[in-house]
C-alpha atoms as a PDB file:
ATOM      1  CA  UNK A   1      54.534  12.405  26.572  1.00  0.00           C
ATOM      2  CA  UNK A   2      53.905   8.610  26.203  1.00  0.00           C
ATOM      3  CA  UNK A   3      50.397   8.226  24.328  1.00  0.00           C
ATOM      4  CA  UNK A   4      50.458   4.454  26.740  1.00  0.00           C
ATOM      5  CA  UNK A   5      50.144   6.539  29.553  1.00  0.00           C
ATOM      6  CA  UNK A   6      47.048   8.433  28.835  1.00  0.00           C
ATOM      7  CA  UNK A   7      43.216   6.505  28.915  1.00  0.00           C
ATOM      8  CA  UNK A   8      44.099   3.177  29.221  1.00  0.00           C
ATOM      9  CA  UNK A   9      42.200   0.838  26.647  1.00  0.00           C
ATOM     10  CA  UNK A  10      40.993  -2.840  27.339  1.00  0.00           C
ATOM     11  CA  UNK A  11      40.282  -4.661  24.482  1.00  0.00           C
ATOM     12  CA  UNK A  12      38.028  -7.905  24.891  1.00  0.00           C
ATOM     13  CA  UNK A  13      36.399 -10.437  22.326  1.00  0.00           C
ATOM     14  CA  UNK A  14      32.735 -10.929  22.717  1.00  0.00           C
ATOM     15  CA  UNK A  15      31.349 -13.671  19.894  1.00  0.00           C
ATOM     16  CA  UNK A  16      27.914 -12.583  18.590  1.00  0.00           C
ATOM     17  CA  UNK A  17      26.413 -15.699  20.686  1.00  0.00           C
ATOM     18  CA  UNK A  18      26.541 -13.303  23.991  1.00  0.00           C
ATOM     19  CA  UNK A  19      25.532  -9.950  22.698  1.00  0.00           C
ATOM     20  CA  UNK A  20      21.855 -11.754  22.991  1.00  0.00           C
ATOM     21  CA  UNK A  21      20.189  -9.915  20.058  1.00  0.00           C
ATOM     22  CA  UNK A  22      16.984 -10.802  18.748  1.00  0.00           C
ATOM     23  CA  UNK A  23      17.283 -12.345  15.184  1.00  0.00           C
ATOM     24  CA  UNK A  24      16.922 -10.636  12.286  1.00  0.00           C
ATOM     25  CA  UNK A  25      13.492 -11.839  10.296  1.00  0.00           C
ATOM     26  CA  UNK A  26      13.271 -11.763   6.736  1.00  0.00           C
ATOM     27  CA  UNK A  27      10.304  -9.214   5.250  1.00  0.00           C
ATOM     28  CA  UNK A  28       7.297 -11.906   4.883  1.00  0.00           C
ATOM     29  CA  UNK A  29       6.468  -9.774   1.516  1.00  0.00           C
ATOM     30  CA  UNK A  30      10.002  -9.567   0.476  1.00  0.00           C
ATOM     31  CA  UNK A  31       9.358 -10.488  -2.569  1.00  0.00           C
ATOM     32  CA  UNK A  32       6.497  -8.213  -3.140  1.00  0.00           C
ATOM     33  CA  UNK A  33       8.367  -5.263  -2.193  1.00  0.00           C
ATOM     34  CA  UNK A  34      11.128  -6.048  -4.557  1.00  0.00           C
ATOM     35  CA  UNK A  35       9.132  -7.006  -7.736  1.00  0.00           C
ATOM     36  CA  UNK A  36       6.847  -3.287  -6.679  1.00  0.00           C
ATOM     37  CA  UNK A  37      10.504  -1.406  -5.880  1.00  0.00           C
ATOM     38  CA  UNK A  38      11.882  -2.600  -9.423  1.00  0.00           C
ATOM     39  CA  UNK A  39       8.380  -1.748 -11.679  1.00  0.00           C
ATOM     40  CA  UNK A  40       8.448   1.979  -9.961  1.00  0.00           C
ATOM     41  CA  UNK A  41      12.532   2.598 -10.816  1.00  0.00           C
ATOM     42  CA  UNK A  42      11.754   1.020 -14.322  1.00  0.00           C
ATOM     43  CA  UNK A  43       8.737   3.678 -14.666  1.00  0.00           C
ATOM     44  CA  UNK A  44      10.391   5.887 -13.222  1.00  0.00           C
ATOM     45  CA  UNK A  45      13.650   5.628 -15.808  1.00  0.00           C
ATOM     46  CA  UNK A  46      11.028   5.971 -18.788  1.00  0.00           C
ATOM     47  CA  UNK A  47       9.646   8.946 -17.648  1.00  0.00           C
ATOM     48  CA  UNK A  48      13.439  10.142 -16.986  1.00  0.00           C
ATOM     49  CA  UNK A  49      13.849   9.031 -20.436  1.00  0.00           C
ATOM     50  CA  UNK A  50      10.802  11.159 -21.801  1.00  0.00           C
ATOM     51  CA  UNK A  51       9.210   7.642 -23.367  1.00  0.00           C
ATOM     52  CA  UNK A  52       6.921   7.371 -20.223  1.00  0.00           C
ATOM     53  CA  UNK A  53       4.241   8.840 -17.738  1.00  0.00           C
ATOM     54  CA  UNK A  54       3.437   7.892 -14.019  1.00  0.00           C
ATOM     55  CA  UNK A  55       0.005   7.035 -13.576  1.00  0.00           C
ATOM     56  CA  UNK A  56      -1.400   8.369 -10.119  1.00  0.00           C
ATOM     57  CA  UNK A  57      -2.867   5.652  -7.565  1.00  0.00           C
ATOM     58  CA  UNK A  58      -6.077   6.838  -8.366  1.00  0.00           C
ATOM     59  CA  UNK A  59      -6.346   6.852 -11.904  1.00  0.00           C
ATOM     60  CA  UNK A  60      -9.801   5.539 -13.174  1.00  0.00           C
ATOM     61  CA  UNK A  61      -7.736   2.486 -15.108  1.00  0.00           C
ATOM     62  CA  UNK A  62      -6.388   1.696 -11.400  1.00  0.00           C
ATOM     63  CA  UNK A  63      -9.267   0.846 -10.257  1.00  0.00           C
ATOM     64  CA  UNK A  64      -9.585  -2.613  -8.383  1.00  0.00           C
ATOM     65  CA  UNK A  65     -12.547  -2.929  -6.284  1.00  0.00           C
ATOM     66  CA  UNK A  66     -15.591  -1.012  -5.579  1.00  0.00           C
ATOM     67  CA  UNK A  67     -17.504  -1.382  -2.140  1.00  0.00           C
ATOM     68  CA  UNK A  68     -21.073  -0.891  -2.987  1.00  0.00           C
ATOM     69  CA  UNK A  69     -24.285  -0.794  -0.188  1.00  0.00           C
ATOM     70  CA  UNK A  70     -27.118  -1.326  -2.644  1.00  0.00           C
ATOM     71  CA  UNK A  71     -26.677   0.956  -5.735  1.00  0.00           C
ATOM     72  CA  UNK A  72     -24.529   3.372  -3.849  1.00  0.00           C
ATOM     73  CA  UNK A  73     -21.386   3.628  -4.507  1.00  0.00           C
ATOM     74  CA  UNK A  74     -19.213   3.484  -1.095  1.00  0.00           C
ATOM     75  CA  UNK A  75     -15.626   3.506  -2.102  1.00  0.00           C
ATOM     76  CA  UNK A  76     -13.022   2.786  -4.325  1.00  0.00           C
ATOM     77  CA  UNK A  77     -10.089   0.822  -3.936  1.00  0.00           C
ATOM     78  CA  UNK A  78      -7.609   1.004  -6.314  1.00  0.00           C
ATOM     79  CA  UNK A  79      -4.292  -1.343  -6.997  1.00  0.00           C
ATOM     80  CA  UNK A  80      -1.538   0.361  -4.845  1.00  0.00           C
ATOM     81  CA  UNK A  81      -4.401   0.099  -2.013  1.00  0.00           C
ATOM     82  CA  UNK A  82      -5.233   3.458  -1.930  1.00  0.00           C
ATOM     83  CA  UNK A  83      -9.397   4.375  -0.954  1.00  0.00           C
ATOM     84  CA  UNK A  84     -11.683   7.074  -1.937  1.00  0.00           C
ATOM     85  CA  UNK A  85     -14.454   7.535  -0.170  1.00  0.00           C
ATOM     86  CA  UNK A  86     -17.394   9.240  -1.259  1.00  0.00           C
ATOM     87  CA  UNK A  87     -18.882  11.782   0.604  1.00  0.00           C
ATOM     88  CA  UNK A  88     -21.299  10.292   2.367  1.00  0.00           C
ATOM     89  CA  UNK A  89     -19.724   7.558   4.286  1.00  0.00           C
ATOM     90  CA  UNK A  90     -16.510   9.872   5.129  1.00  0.00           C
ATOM     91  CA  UNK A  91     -18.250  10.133   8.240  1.00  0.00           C
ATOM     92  CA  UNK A  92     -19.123   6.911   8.918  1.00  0.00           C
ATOM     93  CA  UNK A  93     -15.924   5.046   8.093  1.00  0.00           C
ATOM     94  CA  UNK A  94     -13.654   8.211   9.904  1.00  0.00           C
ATOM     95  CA  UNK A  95     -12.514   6.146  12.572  1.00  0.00           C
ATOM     96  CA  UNK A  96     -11.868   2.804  10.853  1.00  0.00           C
ATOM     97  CA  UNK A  97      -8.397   1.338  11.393  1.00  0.00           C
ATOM     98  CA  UNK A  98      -7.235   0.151   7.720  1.00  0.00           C
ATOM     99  CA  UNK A  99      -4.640  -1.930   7.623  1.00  0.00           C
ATOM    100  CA  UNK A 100      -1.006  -0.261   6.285  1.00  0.00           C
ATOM    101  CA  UNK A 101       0.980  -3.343   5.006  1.00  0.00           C
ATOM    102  CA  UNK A 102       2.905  -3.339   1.554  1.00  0.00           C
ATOM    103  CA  UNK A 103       1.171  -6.544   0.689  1.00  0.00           C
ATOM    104  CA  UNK A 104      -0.502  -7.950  -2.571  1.00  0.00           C
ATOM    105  CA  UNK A 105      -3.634  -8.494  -0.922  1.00  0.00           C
ATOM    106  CA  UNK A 106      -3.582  -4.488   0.948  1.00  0.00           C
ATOM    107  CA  UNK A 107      -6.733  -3.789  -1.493  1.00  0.00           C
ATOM    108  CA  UNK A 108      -9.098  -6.807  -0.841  1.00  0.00           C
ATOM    109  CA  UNK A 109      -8.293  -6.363   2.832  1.00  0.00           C
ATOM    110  CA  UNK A 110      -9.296  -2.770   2.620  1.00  0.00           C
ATOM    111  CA  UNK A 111     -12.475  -3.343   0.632  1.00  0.00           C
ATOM    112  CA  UNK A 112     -13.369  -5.619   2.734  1.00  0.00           C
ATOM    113  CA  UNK A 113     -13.254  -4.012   5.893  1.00  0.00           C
ATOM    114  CA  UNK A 114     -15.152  -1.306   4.610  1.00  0.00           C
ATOM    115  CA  UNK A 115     -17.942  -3.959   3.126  1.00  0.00           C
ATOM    116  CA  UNK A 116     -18.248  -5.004   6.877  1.00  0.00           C
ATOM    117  CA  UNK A 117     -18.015  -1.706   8.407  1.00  0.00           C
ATOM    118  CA  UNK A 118     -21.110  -0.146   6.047  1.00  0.00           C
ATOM    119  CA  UNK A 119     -22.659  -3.641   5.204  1.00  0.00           C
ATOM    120  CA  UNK A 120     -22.230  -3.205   1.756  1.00  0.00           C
ATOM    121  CA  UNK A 121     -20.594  -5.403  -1.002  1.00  0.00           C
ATOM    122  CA  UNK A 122     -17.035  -5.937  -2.783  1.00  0.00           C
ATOM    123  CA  UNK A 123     -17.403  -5.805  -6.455  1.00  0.00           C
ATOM    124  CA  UNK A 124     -14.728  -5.954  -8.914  1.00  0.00           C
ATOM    125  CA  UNK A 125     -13.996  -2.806 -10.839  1.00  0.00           C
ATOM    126  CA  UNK A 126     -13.357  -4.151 -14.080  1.00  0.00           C
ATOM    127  CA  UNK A 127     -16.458  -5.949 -14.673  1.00  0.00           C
ATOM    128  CA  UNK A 128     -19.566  -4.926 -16.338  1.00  0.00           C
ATOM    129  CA  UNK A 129     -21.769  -4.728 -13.216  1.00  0.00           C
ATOM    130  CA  UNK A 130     -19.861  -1.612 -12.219  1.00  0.00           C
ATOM    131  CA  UNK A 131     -19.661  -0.080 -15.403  1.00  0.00           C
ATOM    132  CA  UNK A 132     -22.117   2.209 -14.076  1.00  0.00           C
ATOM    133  CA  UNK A 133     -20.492   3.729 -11.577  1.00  0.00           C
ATOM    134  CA  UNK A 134     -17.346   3.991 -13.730  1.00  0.00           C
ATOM    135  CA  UNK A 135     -19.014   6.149 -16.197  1.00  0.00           C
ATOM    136  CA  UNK A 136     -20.721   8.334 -12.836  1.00  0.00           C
ATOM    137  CA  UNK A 137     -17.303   8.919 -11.650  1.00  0.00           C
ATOM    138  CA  UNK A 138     -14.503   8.419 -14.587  1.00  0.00           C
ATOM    139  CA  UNK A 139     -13.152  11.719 -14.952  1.00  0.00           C
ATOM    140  CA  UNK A 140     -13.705  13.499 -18.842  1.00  0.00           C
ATOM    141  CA  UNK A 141      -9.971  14.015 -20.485  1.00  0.00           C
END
């Protein structure tokens, strides 16, 4: 039996021109992503390594903003752009749509939504006006 005479096969060049795909766009925080990617495989090697420790997202020295409505504390935003919420505004900011990008600015954008949302303030967590609330809700090694 001839293999020729079985399913016969047409072969034709097509140049990428007429396939018509959409172009491929570069990752506008490219850059971001790589410097982030390369920090956590560097942590992550030292901890392999038994000379390091991962920090959680929301360790009280990760702190980056603070939303405050008058001398209550709202929520916490901390660098990797994850948000606690305290108890009472749970409720109230349930149904807010936070934004999910990987950028360098995911925090501010955060804490500022919720500012709006509960008409409070942005403060900065590192500075001495919030030192209060730090020592309310630092947690006691």
């Amino acid at each position: 039996m001839e293999i020729s005479k079985g399913i016969p096969l047409a072969t034709t060049s097509r140049s990428i021109a007429e396939l018509n795909l959409p172009q491929v766009k570069s990752n506008a925080n490219f850059a971001h992503d790589l410097k982030a990617a390369a920090e956590g495989l560097r942590k992550a090697e030292e901890v392999e390594r038994g000379i390091g420790r991962l920090d959680a997202d929301n360790a009280p020295h990760n702190a980056a903003n603070v939303v405050m409505k008058g001398d209550q504390l709202v929520a916490t935003i901390y660098k990797s752009g994850v948000v606690a919420v305290t108890d009472a505004y749970a409720a109230q900011l349930k149904n807010l749509n936070l934004p999910g990008d990987n950028s360098g600015e995911l925090g501010s954008l955060r804490a500022a939504m919720i500012a709006k949302a509960v008409g409070g303030e942005v403060m900065n967590a590192n500075t001495s006006s919030s030192a209060s609330w730090q020592s309310r809700f630092s947690a006691k090694a």
